[in-house]
Structures are given as structure tokens and as C-alpha cells.
Protein backbone atom coordinates (compact mmCIF):
# COMPACT_ATOMS: atom_id res chain seq x y z
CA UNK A 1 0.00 0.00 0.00
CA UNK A 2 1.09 3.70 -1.18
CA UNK A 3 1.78 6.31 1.91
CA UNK A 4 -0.38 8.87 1.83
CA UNK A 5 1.05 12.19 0.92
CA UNK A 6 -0.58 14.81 3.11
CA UNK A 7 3.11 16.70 3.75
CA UNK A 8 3.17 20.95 3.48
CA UNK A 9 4.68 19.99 0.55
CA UNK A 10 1.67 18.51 -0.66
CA UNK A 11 -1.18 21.56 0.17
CA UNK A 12 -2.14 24.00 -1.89
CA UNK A 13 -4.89 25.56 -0.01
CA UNK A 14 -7.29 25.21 -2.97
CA UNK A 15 -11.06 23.70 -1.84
CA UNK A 16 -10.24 20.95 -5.12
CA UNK A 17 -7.34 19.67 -3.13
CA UNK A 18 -8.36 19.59 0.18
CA UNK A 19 -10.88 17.12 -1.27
CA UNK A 20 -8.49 15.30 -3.06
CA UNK A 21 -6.97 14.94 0.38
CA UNK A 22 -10.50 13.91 2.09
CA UNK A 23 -11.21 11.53 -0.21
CA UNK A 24 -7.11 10.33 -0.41
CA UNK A 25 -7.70 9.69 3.30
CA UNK A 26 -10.66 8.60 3.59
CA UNK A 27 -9.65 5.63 1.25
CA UNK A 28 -6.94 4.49 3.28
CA UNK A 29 -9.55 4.58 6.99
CA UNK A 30 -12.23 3.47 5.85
CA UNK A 31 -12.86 0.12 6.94
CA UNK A 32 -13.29 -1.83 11.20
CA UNK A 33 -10.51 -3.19 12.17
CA UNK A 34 -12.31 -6.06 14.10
CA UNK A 35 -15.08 -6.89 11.62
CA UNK A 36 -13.73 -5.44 8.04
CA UNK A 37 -17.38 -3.58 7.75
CA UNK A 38 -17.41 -0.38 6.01
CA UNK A 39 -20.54 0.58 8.47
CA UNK A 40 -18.45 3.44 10.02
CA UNK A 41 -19.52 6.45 12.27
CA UNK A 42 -16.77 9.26 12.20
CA UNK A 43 -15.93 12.87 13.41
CA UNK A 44 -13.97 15.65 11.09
CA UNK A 45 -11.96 17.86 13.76
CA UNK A 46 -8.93 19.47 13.01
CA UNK A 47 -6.73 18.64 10.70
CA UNK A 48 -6.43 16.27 7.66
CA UNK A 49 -2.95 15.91 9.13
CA UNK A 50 -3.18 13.81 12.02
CA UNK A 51 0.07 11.85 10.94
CA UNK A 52 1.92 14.30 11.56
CA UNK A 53 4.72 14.39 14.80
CA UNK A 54 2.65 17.73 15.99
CA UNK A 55 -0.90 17.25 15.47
CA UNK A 56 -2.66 13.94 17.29
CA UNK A 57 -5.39 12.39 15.43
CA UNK A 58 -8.38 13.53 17.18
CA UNK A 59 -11.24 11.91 14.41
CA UNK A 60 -13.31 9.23 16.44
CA UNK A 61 -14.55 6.53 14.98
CA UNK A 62 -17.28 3.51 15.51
CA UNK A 63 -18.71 0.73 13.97
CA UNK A 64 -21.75 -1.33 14.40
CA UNK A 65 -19.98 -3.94 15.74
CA UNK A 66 -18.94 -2.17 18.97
CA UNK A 67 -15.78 -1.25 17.96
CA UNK A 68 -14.44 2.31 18.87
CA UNK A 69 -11.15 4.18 18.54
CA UNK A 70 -9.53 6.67 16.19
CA UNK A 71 -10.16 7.16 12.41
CA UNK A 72 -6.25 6.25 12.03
CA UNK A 73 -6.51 2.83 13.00
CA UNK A 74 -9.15 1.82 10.16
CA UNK A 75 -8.28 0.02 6.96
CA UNK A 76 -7.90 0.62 3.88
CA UNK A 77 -10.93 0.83 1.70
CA UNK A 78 -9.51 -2.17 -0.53
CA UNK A 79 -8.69 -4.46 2.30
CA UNK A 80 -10.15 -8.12 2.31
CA UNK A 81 -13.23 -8.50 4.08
CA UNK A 82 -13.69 -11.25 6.26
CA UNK A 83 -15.64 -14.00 5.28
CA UNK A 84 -17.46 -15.78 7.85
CA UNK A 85 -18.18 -19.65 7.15
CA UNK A 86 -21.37 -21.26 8.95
């Protein structure tokens, strides 16, 4: 899986590319850890940057499963999803 380039470097301040970065990120937490569902409650506060040394990651996120934490520790959109055999 690519990094996800959200450096300074990166930002132009346009409203275009701030959604390219919403959507960029949003690809790459977008799935529960526990149960792979894509049934995911967020938050948006602060910054798109919540890699960063500086600025925690502050987004909380839940799932219908019970699962809570922070938007960072989802999955990628195009992770395997579990399958469950009965």
C-alpha cells in the first residue's frame, strides 16, 4: 500500500485539493478493524494531518460492531473482508 502524501509539501490551499486529500484519506480509513465492515460512524476535527509528529489524530470513529477508537486505525478501503463460514 502507497503512503499517503498529506506533507506541506503537498497543500495547496485550494477547496479541489483539500478534497483530493478527504477523499485520499478517507480511502486508506475506511474500513473496522475487528469486523472489516465499512458501516463506520466518524468525526472531522482538526486537521487532515493527524500523521503528523505535531498534530494527534483527534477523528473518532465507531462501527456497528462495537468497535471504537480513532479514524487512524481503520483500513484501507480495498482491504479483504472477512468471510465468515457457517
Amino acid at each position: 500500500m502507497r503512503p499517503l502524501a498529506l506533507g506541506p509539501d503537498k497543500w495547496d490551499g485550494t477547496l479541489n485539493h483539500r478534497r483530493e486529500l478527504q477523499t485520499a484519506y478517507n480511502a486508506q480509513h475506511h474500513r473496522c478493524p475487528e469486523c472489516r465492515s465499512e458501516e463506520i460512524a466518524t468525526t472531522l476535527t482538526g486537521s487532515l494531518l493527524p500523521n503528523s509528529p505535531n498534530v494527534p489524530d483527534r477523528n473518532r470513529a465507531w462501527c456497528i460492531c462495537g468497535w471504537k477508537g480513532i479514524v487512524h486505525n481503520l483500513l484501507p478501503k480495498n482491504s479483504v473482508k472477512w468471510s465468515v463460514s457457517k
